[in-house]
Protein backbone atom coordinates (compact mmCIF):
# COMPACT_ATOMS: atom_id res chain seq x y z
CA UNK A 1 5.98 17.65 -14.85
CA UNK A 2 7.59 15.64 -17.97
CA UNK A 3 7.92 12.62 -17.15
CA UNK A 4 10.51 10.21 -18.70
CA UNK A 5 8.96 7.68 -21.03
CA UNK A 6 10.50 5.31 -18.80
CA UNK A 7 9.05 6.30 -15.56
CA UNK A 8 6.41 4.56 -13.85
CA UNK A 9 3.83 5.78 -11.36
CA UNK A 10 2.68 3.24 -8.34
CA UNK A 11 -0.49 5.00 -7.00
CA UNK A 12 -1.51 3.55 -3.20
CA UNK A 13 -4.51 3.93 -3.47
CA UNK A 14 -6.00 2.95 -0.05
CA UNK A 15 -4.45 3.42 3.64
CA UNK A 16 -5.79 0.98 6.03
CA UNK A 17 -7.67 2.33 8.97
CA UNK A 18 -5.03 0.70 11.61
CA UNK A 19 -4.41 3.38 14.11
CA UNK A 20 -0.70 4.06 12.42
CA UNK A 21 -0.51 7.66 11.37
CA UNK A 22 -0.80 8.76 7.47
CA UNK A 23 2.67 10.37 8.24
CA UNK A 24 4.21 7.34 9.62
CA UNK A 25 3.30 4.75 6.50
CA UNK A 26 4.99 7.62 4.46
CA UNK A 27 8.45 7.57 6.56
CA UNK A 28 8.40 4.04 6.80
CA UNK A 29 8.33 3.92 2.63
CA UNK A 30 10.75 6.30 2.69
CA UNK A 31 13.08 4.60 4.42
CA UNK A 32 12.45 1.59 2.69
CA UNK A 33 13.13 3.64 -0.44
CA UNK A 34 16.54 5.53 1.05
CA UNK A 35 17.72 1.68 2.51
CA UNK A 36 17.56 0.45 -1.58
CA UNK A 37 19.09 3.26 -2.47
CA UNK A 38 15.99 3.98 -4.82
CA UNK A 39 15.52 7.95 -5.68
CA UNK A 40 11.73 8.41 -6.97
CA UNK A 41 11.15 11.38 -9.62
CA UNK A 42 8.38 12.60 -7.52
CA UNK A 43 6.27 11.13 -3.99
CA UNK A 44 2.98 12.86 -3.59
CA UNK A 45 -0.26 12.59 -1.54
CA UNK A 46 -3.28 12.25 -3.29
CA UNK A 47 -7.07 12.61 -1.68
CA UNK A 48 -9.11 9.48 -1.67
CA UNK A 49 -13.03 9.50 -1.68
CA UNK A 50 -14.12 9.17 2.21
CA UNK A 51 -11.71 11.33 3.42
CA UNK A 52 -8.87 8.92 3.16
CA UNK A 53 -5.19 9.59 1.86
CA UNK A 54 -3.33 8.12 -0.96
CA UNK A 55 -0.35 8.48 -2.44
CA UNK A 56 1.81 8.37 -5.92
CA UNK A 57 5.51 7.53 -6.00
CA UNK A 58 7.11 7.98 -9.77
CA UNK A 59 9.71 5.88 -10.17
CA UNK A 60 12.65 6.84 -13.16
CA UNK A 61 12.21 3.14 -14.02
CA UNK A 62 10.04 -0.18 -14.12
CA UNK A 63 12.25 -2.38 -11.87
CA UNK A 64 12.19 0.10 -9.24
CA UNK A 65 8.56 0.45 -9.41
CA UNK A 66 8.15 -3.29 -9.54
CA UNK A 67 10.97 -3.94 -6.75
CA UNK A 68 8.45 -1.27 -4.31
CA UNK A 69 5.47 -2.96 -5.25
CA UNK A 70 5.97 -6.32 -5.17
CA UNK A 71 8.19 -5.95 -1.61
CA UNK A 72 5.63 -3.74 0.30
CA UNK A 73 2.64 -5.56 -0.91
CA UNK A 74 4.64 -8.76 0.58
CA UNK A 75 4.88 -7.04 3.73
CA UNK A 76 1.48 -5.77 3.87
CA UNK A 77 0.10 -9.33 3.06
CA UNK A 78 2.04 -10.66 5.93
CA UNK A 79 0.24 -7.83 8.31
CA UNK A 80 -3.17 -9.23 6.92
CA UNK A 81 -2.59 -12.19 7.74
CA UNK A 82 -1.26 -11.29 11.62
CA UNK A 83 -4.28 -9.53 12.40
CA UNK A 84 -5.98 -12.49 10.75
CA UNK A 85 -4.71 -14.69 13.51
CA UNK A 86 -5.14 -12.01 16.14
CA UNK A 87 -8.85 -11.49 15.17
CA UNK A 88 -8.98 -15.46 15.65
CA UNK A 89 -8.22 -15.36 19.51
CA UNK A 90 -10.06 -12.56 20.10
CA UNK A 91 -13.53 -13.74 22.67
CA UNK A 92 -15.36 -10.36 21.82
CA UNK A 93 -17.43 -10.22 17.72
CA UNK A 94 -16.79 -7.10 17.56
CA UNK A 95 -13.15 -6.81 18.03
CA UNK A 96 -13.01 -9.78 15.72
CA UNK A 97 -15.07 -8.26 12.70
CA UNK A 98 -13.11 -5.01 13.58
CA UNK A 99 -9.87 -6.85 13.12
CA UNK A 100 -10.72 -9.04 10.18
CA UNK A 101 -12.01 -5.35 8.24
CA UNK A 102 -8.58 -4.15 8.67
CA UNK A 103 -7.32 -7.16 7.55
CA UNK A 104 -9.16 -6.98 4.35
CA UNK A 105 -7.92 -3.17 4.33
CA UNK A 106 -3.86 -4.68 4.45
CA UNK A 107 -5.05 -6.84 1.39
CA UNK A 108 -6.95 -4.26 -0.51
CA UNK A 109 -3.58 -2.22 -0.48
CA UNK A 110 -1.53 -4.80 -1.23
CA UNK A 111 -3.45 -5.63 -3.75
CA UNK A 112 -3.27 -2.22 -5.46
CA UNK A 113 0.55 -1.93 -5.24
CA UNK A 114 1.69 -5.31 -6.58
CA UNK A 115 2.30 -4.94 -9.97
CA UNK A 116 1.49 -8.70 -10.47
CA UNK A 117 -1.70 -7.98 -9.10
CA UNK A 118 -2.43 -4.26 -10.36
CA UNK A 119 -4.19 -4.75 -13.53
CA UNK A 120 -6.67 -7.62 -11.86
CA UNK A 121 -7.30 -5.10 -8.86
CA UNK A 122 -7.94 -1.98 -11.45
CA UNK A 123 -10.41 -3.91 -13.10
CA UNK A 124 -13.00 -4.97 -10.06
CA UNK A 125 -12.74 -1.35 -9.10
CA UNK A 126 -14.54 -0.35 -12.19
């Protein structure tokens, strides 16, 4: 596909290991998308090394790629830091090292969608 010179492609690169289906993180962007009225050029699923799932969403400009990124990696921030606190209260190590992993998970995505953030999180990955 040609892509406009103008488009812009947010690649989620990581999907947290949190019980919630691949399929449902999907609808839930795309209803996010459809709510904002925001029409990507393409959404696509990508493999990830250790059989994890990814995804790229090309968007026909940069403030709709920025508006995604920096709104879901707001939300999934505020999920990290829920199961934070939950991890806190829990009396068993392993529930709490369990919960504070997929914690880190919620960060490590948010990380790699926020295009504040993007270029700093591209660069330890290397």
């Amino acid at each position: 596909m040609a892509l406009n010179p103008s488009s812009v492609i947010v690649r989620v690169e990581e999907i947290p290991e949190t019980g919630i289906s691949f399929g449902l993180t999907m609808n839930d962007i795309r209803t996010w998308l459809d709510h904002r009225q925001i029409q990507p050029v393409d959404f696509k699923t990508i493999p990830r090394s250790y059989n994890g799932m990814g995804f790229e969403i090309t968007f026909a400009n940069h403030h709709d790629a920025a508006h995604f990124g920096t709104s879901n990696a707001e939300r999934y921030r505020l999920e990290a830091d829920r199961i934070r606190r939950e991890a806190e209260l829990s009396a068993s190590k392993a529930t709490h090292d369990q919960l504070m992993n997929i914690a880190l998970q919620f960060d490590r995505l948010a990380d790699s969608i926020d295009p504040l953030k993007r270029d700093e999180y591209q660069a330890m990955r290397r």
